[in-house]
N, C-alpha and C. Protein backbone atom coordinates (compact mmCIF):
# COMPACT_ATOMS: atom_id res chain seq x y z
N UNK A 1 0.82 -1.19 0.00
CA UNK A 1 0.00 0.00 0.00
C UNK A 1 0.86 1.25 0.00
N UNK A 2 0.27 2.26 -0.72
CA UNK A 2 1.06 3.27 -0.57
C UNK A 2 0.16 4.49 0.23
N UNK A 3 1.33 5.51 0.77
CA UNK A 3 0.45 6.03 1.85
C UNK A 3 1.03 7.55 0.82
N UNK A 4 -0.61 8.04 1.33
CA UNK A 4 -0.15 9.70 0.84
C UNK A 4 0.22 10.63 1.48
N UNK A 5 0.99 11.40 0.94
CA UNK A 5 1.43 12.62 2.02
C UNK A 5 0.43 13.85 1.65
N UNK A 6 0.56 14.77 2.46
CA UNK A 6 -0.51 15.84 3.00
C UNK A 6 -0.67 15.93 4.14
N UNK A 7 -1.69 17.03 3.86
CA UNK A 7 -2.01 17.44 5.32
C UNK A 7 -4.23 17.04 4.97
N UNK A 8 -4.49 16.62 6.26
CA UNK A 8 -5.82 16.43 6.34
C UNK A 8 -6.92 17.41 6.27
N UNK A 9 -8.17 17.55 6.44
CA UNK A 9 -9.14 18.97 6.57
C UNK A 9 -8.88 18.95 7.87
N UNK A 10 -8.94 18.20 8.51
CA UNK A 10 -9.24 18.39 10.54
C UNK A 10 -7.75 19.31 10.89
N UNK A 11 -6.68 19.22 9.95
CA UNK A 11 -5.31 19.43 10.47
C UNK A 11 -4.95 20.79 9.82
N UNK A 12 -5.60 21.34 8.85
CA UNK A 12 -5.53 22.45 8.00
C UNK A 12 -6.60 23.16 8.52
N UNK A 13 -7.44 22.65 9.34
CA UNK A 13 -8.88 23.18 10.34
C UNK A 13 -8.05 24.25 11.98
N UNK A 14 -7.57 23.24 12.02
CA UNK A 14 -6.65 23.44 13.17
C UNK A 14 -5.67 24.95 13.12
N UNK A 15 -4.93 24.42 12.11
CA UNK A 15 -3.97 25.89 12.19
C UNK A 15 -4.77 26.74 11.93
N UNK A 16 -5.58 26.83 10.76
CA UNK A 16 -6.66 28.50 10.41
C UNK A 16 -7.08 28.83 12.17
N UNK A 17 -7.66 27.89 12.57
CA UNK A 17 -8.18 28.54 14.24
C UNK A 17 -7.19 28.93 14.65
N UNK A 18 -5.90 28.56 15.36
CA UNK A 18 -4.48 29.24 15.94
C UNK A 18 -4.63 30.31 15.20
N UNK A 19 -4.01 30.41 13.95
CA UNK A 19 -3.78 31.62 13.23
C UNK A 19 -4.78 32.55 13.42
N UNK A 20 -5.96 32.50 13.94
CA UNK A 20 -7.13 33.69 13.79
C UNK A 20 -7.16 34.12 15.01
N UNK A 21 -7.00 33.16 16.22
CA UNK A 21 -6.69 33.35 17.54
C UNK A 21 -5.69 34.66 17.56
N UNK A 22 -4.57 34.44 17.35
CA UNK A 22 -3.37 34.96 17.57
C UNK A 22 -3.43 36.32 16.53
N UNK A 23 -4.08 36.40 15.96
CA UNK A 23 -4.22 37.65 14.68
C UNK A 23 -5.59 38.19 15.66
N UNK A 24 -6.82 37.54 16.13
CA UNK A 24 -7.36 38.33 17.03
C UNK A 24 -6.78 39.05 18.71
N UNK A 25 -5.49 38.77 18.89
CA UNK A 25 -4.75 39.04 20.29
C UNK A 25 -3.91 40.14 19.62
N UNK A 26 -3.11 40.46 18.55
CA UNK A 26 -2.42 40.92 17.85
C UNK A 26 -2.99 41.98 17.47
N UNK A 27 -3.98 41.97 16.45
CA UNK A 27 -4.52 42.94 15.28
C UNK A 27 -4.91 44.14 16.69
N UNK A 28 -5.93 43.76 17.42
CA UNK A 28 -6.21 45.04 18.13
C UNK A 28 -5.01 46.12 19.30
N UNK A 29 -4.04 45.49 19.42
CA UNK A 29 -2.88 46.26 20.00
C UNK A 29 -2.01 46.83 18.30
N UNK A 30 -1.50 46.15 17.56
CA UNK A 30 -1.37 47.35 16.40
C UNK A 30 -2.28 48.31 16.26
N UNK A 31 -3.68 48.04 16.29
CA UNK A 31 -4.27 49.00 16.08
C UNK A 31 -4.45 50.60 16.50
N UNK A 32 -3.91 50.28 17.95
CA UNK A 32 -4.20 51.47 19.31
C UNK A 32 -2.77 52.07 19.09
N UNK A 33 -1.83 51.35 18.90
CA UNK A 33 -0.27 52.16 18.70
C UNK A 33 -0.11 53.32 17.89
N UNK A 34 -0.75 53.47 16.37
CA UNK A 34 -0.99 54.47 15.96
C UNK A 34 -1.37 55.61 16.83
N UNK A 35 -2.59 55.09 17.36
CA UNK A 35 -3.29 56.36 18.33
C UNK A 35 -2.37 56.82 19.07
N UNK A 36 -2.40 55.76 20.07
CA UNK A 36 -0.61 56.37 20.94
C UNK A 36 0.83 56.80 20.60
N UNK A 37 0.80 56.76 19.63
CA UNK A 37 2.29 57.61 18.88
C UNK A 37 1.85 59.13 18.70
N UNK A 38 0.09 58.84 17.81
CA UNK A 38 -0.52 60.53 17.93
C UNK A 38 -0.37 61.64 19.00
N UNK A 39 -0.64 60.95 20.12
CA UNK A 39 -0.86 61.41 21.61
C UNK A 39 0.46 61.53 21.99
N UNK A 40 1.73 60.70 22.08
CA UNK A 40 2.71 61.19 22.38
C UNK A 40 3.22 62.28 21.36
N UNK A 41 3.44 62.17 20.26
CA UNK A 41 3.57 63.69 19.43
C UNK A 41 2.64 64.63 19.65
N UNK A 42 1.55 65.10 20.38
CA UNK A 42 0.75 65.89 20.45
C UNK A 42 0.88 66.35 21.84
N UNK A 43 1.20 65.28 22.89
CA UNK A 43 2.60 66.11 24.13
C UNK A 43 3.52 66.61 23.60
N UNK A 44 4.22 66.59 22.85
CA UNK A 44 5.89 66.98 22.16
C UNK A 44 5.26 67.86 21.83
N UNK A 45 5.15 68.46 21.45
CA UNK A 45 4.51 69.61 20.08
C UNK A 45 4.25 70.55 21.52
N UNK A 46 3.16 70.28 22.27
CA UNK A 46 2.76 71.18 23.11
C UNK A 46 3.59 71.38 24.59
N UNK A 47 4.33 70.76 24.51
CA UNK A 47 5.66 70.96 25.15
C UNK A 47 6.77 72.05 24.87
N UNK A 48 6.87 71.82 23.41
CA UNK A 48 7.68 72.25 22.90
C UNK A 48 7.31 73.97 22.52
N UNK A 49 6.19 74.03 22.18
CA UNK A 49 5.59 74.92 22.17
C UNK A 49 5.27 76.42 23.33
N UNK A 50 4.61 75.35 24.75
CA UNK A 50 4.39 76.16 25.77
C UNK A 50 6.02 76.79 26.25
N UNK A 51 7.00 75.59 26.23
CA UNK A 51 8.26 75.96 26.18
C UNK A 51 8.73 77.36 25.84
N UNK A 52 8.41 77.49 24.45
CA UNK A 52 8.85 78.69 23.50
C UNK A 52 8.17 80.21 23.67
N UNK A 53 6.86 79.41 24.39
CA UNK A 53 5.81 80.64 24.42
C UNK A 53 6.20 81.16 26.26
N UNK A 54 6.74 80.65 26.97
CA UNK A 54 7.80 80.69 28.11
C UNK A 54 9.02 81.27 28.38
N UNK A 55 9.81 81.11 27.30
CA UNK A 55 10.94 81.55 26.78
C UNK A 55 10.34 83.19 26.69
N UNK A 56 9.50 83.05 25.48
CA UNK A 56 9.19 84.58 24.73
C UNK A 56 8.72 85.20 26.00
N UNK A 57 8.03 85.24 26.94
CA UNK A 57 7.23 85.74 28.00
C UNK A 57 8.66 86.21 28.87
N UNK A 58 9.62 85.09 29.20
CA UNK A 58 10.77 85.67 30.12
C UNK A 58 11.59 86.42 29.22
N UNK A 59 11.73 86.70 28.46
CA UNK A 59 12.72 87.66 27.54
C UNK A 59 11.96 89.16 27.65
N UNK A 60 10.89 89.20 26.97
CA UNK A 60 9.98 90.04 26.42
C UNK A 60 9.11 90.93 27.71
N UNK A 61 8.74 90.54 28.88
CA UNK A 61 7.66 90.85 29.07
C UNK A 61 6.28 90.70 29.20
N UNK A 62 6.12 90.12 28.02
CA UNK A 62 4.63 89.76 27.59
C UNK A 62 4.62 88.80 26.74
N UNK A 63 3.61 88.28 26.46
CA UNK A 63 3.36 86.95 25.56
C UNK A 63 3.08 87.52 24.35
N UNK A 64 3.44 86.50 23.52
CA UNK A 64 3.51 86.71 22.22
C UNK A 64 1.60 86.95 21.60
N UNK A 65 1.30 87.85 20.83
CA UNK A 65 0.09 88.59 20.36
C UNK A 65 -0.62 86.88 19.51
N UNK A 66 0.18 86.77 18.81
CA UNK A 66 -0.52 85.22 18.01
C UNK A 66 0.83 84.44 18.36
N UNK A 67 0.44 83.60 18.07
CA UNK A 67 1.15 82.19 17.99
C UNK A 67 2.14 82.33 17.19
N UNK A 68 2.44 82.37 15.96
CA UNK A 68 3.21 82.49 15.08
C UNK A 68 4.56 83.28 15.43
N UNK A 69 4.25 84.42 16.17
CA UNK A 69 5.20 85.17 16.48
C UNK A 69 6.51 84.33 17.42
N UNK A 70 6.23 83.19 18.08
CA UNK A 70 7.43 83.01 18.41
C UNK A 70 8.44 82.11 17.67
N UNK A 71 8.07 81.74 15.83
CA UNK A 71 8.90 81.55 15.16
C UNK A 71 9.72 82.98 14.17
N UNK A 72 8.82 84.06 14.81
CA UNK A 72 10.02 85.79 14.00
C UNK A 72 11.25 85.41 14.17
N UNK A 73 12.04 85.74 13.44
CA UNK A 73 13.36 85.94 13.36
C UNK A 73 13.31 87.17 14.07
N UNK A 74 13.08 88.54 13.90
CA UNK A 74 12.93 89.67 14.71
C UNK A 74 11.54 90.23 15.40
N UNK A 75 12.03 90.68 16.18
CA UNK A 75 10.24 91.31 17.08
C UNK A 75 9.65 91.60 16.54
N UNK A 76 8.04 91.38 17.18
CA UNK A 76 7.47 91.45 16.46
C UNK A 76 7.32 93.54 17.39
N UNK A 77 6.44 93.95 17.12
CA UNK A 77 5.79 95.31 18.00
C UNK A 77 5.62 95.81 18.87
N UNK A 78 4.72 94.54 19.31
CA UNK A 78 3.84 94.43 20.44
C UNK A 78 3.76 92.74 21.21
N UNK A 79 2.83 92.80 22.42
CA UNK A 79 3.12 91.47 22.75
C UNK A 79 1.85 91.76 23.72
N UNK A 80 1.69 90.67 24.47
CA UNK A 80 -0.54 90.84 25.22
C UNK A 80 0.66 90.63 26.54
N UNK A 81 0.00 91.33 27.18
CA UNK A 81 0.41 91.69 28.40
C UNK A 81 -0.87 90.58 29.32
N UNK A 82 0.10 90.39 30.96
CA UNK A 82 -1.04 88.95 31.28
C UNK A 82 -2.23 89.55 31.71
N UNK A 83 -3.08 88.95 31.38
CA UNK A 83 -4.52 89.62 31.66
C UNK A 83 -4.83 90.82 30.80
N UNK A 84 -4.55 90.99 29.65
CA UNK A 84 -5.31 91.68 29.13
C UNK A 84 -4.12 93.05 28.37
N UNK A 85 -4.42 93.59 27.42
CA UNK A 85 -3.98 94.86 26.58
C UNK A 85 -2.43 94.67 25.99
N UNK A 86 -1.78 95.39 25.50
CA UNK A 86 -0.85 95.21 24.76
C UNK A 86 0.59 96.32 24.92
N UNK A 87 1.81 95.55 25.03
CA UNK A 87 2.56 96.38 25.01
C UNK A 87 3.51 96.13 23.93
N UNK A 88 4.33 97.32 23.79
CA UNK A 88 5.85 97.47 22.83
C UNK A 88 6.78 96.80 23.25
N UNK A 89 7.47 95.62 22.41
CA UNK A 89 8.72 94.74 22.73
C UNK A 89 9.81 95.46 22.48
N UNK A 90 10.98 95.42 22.96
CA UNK A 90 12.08 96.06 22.64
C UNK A 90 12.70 95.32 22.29
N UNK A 91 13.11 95.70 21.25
CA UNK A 91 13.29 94.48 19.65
C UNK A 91 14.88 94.14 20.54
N UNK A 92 15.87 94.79 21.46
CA UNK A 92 17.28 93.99 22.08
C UNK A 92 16.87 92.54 22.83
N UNK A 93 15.55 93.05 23.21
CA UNK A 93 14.89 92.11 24.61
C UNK A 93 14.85 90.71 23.78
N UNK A 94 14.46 90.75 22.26
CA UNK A 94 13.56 89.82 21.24
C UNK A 94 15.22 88.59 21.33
N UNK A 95 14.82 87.36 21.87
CA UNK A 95 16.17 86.20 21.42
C UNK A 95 16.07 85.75 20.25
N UNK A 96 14.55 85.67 19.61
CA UNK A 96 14.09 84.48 18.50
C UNK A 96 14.89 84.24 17.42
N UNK A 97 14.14 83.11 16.99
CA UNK A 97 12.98 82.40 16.81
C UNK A 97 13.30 81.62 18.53
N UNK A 98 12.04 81.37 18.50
CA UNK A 98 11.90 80.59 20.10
C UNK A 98 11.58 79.30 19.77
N UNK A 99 11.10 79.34 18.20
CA UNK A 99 10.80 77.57 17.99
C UNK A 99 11.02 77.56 16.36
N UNK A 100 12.04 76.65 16.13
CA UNK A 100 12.16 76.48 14.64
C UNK A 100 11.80 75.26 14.09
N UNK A 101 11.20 75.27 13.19
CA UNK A 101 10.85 73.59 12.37
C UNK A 101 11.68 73.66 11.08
N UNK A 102 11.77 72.72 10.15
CA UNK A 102 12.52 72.57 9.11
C UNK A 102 11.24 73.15 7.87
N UNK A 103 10.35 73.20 8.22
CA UNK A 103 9.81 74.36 7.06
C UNK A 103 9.14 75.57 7.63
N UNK A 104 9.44 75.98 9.04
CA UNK A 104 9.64 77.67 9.31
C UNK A 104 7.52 77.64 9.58
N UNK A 105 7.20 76.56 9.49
CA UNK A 105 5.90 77.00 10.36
C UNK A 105 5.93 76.29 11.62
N UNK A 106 4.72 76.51 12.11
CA UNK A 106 4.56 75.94 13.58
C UNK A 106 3.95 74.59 13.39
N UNK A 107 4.73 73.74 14.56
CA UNK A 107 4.33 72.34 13.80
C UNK A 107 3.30 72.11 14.13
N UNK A 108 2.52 70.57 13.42
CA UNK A 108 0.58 70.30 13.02
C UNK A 108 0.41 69.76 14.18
N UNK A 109 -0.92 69.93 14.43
CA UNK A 109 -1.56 69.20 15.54
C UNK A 109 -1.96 67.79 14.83
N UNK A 110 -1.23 66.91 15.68
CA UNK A 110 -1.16 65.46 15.30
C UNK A 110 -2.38 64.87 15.10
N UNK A 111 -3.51 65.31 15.80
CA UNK A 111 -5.09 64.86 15.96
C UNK A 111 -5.90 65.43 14.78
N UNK A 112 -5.04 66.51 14.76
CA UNK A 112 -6.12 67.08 13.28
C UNK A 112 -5.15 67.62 11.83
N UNK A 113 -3.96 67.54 12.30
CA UNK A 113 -3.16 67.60 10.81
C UNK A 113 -2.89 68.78 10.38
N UNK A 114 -3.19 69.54 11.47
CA UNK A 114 -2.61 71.42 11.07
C UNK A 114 -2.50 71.98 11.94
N UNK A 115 -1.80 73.15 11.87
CA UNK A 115 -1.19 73.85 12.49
C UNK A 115 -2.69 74.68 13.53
N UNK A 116 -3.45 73.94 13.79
CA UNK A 116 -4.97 75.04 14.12
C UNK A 116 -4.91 75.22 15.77
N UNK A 117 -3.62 75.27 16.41
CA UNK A 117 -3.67 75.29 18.13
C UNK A 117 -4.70 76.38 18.54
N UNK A 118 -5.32 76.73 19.83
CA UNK A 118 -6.11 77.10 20.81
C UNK A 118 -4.68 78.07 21.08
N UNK A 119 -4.91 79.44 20.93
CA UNK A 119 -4.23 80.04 21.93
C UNK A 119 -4.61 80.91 22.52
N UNK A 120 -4.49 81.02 23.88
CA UNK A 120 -5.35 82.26 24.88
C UNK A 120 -3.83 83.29 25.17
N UNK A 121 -3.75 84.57 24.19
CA UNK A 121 -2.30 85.35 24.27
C UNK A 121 -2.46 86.28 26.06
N UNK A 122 -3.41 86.07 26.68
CA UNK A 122 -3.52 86.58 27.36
C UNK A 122 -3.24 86.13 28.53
N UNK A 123 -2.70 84.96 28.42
CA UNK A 123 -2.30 83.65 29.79
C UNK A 123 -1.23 82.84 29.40
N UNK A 124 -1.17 82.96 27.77
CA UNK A 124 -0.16 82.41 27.15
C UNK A 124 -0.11 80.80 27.08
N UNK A 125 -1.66 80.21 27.35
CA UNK A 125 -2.09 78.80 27.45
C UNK A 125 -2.32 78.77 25.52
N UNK A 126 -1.65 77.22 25.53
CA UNK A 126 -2.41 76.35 24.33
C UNK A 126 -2.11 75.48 23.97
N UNK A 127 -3.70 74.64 23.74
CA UNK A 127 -4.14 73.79 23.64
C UNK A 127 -4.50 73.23 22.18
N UNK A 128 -4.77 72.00 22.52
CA UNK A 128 -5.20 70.87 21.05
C UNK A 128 -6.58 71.75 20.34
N UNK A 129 -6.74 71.94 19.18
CA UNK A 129 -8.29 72.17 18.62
C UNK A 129 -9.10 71.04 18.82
N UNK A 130 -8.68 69.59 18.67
CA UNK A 130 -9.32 68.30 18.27
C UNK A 130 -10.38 68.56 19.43
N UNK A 131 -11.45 68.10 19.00
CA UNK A 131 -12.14 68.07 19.86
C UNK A 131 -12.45 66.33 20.92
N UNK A 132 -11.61 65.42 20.22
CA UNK A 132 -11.34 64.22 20.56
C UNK A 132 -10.83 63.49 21.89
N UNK A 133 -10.54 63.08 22.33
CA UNK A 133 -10.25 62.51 23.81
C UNK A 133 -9.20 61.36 23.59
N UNK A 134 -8.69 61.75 24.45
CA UNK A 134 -6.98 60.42 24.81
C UNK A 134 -7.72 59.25 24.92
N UNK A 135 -6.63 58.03 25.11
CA UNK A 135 -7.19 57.04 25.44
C UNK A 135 -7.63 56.39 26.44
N UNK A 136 -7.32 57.45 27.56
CA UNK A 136 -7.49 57.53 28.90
C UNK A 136 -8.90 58.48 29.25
N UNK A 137 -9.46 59.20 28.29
CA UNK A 137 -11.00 59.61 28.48
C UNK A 137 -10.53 61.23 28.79
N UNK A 138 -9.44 61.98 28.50
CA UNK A 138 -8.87 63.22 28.90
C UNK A 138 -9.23 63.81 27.50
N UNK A 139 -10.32 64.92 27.29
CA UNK A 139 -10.18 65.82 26.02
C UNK A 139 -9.21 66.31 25.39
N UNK A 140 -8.65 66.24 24.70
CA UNK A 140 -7.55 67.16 23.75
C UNK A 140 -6.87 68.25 24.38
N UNK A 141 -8.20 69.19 24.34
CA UNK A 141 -8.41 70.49 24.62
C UNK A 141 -7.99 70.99 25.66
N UNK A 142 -8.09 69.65 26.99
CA UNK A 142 -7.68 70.20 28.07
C UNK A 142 -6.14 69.38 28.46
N UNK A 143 -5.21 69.07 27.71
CA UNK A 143 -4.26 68.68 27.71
C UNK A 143 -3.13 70.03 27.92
């Protein structure tokens, strides 16, 4: 008699189940890592950021009027004084740029893909636009 080689249905049954097992334990942790790489670049960014907008405030006086201003190469005018109205920078006082990127804008909000930050010039707070929540149930916004 001769015997055949192969594999059986019950034995080719077998591995597809393992394999779907292990791709269902798997697939949903790749999945969430994306998210969490978002969220850690979207600390960085606003780190890096409040940083600069910190910097500009101890040099200057006052916080920077928009956002943008703490990538000037030179002063900007004026600057929001805390709580409210506006004063004249004295362009010696000015160190900048306080934050440089490799294409000279302010970098994107990781959650929404642009540059669209929350800034209050009057406290010198800012925040995520996304209106979305961490994975821990924490809004964007109030990060």
């Amino acid at each position: 008699m001769r015997r055949r080689s192969g594999f059986t249905l019950i034995e080719v049954l077998i591995v597809i189940v393992v394999i779907a097992i292990l791709a269902a334990i798997v697939i949903p942790r790749l999945l969430g890592a994306g998210r969490q790489a978002r969220e850690a670049s979207l600390m960085a960014h606003l780190q890096e950021i409040r940083n600069a907008i910190a910097l500009f405030q101890a040099q200057c006086g006052v916080y920077p009027t928009n956002l943008s201003d703490i990538m000037l190469t030179s002063a900007p005018a004026t600057g929001t004084l805390p709580g409210g109205g506006t004063a004249p920078i004295n362009a010696p006082d000015y160190q900048g740029p306080y934050l440089t990127t490799p294409d000279g804008n302010l970098p994107p909000d990781p959650m929404t893909g642009s540059a669209d930050w929350t800034y209050v010039p009057t406290t010198g707070a800012v925040h995520s636009s996304s209106s979305g929540q961490t994975i821990d149930g924490t809004a964007y916004s109030d990060l």
